[in-house]
PDB file of N, CA and C in Angstrom:
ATOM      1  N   UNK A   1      21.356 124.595 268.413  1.00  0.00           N
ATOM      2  CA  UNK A   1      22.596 124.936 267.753  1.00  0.00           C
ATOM      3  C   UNK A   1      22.371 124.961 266.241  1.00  0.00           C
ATOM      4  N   UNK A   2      23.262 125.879 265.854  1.00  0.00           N
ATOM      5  CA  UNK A   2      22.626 126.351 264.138  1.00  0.00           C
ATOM      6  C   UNK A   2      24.248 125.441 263.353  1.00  0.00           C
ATOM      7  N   UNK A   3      23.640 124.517 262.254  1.00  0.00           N
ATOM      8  CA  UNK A   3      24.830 123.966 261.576  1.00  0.00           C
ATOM      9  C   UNK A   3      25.347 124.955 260.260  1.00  0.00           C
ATOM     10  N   UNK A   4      26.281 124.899 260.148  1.00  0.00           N
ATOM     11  CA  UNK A   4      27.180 125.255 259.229  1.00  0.00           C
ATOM     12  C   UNK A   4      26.249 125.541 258.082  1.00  0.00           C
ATOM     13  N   UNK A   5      25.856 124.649 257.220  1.00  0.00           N
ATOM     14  CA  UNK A   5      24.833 124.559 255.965  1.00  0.00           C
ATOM     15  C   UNK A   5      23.631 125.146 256.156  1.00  0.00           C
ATOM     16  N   UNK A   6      22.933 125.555 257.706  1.00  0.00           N
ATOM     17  CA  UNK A   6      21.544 126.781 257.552  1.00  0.00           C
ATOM     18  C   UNK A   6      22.393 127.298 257.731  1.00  0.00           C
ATOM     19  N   UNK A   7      23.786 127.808 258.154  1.00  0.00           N
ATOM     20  CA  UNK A   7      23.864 129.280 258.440  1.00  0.00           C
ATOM     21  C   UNK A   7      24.626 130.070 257.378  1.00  0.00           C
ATOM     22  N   UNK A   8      25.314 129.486 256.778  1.00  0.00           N
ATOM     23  CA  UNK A   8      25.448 129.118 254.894  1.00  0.00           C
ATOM     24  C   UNK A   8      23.933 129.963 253.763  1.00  0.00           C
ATOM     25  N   UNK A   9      23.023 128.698 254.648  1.00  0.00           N
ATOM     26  CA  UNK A   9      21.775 129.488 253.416  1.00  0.00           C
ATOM     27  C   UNK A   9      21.408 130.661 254.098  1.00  0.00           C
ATOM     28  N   UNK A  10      21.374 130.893 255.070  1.00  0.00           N
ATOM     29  CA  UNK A  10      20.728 132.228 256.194  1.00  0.00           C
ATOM     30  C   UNK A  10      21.582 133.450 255.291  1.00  0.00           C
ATOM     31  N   UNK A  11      22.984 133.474 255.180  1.00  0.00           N
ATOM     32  CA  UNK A  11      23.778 134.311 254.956  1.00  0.00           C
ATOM     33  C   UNK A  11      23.421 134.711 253.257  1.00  0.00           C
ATOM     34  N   UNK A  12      23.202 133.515 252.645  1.00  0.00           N
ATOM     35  CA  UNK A  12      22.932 134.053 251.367  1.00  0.00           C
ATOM     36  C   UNK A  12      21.768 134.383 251.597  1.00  0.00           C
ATOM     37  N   UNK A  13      20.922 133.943 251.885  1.00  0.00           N
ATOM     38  CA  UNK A  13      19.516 134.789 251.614  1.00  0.00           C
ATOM     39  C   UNK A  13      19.871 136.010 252.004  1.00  0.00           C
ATOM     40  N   UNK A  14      20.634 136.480 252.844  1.00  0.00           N
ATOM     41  CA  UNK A  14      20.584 138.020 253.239  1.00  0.00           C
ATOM     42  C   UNK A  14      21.111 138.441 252.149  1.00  0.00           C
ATOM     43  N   UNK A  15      22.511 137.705 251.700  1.00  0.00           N
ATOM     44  CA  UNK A  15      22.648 138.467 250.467  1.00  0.00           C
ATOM     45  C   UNK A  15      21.941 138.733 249.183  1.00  0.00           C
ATOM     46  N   UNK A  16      21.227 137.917 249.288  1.00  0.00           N
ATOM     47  CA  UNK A  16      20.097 137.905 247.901  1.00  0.00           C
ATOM     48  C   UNK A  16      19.179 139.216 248.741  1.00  0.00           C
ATOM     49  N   UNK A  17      19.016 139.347 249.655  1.00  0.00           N
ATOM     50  CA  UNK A  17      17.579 140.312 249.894  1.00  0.00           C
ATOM     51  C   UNK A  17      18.579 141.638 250.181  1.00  0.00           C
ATOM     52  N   UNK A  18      19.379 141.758 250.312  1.00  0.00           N
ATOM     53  CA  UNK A  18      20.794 142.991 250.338  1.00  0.00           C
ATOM     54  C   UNK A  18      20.602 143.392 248.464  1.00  0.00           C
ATOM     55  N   UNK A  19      21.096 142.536 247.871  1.00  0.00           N
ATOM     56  CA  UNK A  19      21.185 142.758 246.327  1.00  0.00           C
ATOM     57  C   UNK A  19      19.745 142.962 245.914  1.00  0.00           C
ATOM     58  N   UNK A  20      18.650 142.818 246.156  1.00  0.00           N
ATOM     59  CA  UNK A  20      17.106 143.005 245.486  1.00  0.00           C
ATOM     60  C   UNK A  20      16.768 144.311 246.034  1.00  0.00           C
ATOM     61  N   UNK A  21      17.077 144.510 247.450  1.00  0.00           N
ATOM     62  CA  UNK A  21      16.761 145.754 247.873  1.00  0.00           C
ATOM     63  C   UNK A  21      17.822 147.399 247.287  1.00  0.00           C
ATOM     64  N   UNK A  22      19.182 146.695 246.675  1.00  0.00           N
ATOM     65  CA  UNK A  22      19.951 147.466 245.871  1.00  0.00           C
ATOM     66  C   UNK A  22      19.351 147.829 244.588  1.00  0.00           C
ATOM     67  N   UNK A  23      18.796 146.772 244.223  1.00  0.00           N
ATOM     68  CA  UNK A  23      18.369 146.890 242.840  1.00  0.00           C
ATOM     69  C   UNK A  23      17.141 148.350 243.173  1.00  0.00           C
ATOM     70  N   UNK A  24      16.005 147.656 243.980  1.00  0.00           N
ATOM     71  CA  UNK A  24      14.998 148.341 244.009  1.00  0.00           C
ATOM     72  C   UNK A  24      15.345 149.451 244.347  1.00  0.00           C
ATOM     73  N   UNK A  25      15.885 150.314 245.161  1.00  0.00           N
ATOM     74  CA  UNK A  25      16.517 151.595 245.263  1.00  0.00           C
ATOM     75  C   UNK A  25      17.013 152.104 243.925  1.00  0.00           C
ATOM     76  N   UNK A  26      17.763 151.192 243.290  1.00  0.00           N
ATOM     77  CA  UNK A  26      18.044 151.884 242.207  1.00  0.00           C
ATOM     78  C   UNK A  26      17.011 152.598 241.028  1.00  0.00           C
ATOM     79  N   UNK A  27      15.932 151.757 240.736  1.00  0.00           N
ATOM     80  CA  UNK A  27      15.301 151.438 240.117  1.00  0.00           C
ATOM     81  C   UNK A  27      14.420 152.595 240.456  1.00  0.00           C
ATOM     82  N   UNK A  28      13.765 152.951 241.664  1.00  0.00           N
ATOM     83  CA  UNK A  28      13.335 154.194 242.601  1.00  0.00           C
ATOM     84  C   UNK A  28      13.832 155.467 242.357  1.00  0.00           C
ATOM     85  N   UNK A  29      15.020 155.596 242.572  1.00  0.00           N
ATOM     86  CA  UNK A  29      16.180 156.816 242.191  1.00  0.00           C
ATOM     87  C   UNK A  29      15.804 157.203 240.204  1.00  0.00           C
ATOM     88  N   UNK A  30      15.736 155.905 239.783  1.00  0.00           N
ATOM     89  CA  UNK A  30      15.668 156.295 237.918  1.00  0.00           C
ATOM     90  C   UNK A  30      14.222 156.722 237.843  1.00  0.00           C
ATOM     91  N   UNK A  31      13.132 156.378 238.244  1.00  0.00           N
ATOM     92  CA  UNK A  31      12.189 156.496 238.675  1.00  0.00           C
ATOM     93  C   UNK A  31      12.004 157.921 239.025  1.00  0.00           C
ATOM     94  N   UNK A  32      12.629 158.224 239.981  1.00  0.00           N
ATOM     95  CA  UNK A  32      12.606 160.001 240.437  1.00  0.00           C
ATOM     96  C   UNK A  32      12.914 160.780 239.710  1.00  0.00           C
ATOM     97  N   UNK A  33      14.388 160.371 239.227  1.00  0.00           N
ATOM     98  CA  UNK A  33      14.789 160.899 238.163  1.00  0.00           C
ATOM     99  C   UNK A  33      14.062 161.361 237.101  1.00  0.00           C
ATOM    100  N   UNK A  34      13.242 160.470 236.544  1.00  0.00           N
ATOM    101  CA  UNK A  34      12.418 160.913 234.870  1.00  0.00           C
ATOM    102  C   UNK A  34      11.299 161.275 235.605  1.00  0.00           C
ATOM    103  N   UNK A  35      10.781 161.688 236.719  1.00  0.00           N
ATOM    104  CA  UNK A  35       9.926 162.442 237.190  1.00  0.00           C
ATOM    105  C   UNK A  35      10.302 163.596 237.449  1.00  0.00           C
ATOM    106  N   UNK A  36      11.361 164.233 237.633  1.00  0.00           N
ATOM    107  CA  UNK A  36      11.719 165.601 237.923  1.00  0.00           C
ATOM    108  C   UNK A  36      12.032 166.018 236.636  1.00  0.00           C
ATOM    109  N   UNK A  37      12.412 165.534 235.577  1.00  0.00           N
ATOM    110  CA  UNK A  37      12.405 165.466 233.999  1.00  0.00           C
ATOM    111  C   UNK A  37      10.760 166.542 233.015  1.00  0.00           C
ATOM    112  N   UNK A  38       9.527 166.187 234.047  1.00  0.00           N
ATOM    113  CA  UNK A  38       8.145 165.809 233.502  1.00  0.00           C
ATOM    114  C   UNK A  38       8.200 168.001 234.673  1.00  0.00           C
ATOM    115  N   UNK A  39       7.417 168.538 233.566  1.00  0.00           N
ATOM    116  CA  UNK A  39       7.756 169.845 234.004  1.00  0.00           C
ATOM    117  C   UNK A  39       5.900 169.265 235.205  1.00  0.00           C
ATOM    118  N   UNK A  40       6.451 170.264 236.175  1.00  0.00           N
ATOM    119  CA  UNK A  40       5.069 170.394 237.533  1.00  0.00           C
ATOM    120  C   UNK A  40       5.462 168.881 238.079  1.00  0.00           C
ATOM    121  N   UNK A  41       6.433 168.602 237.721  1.00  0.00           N
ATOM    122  CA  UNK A  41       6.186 167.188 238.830  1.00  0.00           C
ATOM    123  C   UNK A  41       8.050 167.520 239.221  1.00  0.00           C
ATOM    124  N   UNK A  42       7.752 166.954 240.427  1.00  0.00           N
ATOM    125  CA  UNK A  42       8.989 167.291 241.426  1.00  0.00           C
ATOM    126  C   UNK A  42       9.487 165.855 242.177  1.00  0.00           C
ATOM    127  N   UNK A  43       8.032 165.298 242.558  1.00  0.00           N
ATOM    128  CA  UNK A  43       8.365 164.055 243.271  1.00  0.00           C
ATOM    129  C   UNK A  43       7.383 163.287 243.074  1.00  0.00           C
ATOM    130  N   UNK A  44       6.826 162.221 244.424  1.00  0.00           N
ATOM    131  CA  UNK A  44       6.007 161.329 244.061  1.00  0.00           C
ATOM    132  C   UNK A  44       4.290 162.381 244.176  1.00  0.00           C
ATOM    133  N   UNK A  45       4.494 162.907 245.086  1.00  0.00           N
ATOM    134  CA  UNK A  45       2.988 163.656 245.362  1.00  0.00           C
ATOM    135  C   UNK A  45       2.606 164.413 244.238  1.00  0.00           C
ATOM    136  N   UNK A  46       3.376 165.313 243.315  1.00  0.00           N
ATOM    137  CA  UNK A  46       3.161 165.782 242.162  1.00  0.00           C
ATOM    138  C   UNK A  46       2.539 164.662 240.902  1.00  0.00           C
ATOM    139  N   UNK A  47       3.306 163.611 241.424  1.00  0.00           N
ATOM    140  CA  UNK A  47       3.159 162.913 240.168  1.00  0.00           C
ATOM    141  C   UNK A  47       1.612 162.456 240.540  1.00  0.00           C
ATOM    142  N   UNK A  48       1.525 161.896 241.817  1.00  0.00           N
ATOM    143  CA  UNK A  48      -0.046 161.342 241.854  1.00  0.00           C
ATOM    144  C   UNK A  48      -1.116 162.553 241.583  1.00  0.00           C
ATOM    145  N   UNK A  49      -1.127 163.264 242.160  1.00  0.00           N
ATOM    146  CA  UNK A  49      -1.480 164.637 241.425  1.00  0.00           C
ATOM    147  C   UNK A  49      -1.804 164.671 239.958  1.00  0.00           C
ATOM    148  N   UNK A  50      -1.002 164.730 239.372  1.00  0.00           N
ATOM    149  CA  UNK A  50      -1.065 164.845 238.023  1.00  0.00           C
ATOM    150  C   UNK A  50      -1.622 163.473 237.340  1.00  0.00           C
ATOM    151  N   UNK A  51      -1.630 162.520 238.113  1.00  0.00           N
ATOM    152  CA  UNK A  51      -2.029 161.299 237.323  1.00  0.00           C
ATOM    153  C   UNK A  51      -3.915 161.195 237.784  1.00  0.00           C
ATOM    154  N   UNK A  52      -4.079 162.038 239.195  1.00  0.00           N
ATOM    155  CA  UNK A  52      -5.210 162.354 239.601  1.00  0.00           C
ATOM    156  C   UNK A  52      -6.286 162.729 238.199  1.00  0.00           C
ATOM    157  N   UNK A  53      -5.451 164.200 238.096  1.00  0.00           N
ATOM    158  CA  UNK A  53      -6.157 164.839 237.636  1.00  0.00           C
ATOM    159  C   UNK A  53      -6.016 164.543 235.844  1.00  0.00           C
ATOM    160  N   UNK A  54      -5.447 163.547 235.371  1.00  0.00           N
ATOM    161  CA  UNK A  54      -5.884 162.872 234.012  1.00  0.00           C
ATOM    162  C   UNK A  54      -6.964 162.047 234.277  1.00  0.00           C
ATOM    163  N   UNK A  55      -6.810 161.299 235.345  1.00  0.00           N
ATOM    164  CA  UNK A  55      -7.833 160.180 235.787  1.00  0.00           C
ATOM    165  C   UNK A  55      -9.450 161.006 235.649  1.00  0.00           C
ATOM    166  N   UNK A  56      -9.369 162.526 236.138  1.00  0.00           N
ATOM    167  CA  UNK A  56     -10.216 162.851 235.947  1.00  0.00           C
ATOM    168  C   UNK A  56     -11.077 163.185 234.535  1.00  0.00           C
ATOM    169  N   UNK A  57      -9.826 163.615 233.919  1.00  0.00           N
ATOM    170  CA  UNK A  57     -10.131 164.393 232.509  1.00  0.00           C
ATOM    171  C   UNK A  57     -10.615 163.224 231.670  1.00  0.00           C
ATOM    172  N   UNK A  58      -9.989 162.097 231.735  1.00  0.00           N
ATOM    173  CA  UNK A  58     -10.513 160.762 230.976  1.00  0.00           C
ATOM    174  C   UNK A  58     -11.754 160.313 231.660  1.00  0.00           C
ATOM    175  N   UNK A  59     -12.414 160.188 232.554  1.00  0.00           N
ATOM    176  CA  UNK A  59     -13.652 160.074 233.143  1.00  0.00           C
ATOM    177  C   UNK A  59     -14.789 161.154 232.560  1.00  0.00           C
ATOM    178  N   UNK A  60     -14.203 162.374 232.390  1.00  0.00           N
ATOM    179  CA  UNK A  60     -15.102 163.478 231.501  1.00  0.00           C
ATOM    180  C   UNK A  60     -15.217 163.196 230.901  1.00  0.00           C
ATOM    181  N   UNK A  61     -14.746 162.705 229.526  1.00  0.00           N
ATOM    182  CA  UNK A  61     -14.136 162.538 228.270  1.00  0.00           C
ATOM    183  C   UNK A  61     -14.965 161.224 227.962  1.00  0.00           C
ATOM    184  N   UNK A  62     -14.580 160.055 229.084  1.00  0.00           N
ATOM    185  CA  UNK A  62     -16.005 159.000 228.574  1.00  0.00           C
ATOM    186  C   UNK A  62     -17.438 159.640 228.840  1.00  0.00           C
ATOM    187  N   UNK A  63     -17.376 160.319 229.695  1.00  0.00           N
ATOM    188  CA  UNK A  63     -19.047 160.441 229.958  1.00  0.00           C
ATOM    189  C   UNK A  63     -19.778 161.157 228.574  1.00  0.00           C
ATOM    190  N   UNK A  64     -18.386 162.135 227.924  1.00  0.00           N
ATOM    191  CA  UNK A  64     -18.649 162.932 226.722  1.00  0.00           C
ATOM    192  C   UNK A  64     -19.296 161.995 225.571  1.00  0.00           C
ATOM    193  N   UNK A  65     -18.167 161.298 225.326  1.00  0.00           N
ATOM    194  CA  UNK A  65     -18.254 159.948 224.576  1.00  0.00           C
ATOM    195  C   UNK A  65     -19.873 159.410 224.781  1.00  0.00           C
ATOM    196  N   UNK A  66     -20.095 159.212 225.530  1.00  0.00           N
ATOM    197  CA  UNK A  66     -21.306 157.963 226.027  1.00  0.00           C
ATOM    198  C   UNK A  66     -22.560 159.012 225.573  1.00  0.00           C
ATOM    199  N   UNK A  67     -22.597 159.931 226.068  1.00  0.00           N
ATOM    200  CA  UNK A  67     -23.728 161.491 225.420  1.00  0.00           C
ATOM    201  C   UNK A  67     -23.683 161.104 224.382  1.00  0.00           C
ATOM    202  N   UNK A  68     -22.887 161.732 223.840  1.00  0.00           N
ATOM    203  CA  UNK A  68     -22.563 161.363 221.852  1.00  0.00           C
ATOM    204  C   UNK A  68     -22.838 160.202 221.571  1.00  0.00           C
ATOM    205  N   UNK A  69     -22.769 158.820 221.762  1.00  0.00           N
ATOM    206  CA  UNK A  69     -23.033 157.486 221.727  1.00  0.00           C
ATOM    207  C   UNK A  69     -24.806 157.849 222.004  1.00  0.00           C
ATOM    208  N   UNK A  70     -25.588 157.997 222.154  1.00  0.00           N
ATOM    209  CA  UNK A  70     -26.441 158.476 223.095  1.00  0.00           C
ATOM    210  C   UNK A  70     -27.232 158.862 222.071  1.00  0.00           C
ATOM    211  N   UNK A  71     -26.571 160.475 221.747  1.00  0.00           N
ATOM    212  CA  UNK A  71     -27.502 161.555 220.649  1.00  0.00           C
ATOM    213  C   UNK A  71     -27.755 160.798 219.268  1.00  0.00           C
ATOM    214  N   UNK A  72     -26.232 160.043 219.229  1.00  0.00           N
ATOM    215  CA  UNK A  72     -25.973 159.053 217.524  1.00  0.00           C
ATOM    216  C   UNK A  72     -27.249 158.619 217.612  1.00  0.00           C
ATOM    217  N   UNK A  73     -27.157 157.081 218.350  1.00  0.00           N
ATOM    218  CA  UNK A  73     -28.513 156.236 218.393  1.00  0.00           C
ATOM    219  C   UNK A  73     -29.818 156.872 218.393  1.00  0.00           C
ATOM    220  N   UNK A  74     -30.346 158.036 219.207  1.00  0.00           N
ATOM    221  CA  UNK A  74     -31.509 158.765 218.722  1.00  0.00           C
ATOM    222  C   UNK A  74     -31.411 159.491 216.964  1.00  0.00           C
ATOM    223  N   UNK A  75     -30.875 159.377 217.040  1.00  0.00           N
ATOM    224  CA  UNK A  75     -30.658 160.443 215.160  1.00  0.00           C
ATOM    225  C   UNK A  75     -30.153 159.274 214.141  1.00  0.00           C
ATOM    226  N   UNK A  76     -29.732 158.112 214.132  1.00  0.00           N
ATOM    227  CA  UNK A  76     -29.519 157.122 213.648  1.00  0.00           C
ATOM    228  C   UNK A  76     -30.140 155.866 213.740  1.00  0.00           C
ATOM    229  N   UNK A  77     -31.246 156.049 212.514  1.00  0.00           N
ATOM    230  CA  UNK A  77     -32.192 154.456 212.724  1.00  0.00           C
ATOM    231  C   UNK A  77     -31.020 153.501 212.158  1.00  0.00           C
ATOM    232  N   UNK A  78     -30.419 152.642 213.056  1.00  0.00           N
ATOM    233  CA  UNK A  78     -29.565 151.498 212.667  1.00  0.00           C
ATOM    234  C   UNK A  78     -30.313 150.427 212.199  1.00  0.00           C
ATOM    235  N   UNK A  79     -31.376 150.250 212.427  1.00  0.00           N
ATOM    236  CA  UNK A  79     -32.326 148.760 211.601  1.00  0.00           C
ATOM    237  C   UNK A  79     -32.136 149.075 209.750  1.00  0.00           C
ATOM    238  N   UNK A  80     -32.380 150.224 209.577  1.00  0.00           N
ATOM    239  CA  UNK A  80     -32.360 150.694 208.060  1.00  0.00           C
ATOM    240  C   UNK A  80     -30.851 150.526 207.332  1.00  0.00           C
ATOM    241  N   UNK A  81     -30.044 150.635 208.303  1.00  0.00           N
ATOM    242  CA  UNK A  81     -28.424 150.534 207.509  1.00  0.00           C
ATOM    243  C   UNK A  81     -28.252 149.136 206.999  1.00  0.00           C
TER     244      UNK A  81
END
């Protein structure tokens, strides 16, 4: 038999996990929102998409970096500076 006082806390916890799961929907929806805002992005698959393909361009971009880091040190005696 369930007493008065768990079934008291049972009820609020639902309400606490009722109100967090309100929040988070909301929060989701604003979320979508300033993504359909961002031109080529529509939803979530666009967006990973697009975050893909920076992920990529910044991976180029160090390897560029690291070459150049690379050519410097051959063409730059640093003991002499």
């Amino acid at each position: 038999m369930i007493k008065i006082e768990d079934f008291e806390q049972l009820r609020k916890k639902i309400a606490a996990a009722k109100d967090k799961e309100s929040r988070i929907n909301g929060a989701l929806d604003q979320i979508e929102e300033q993504l359909k805002k961002e031109p080529d992005i529509k939803n979530i698959d666009d967006a990973e998409t697009v975050v893909n393909k920076l992920n990529t361009e910044i991976e180029k971009l160090l390897k560029e970096q690291e070459a150049l880091l690379v050519k410097l040190d051959k063409v730059v005696e640093w003991n002499k500076l």
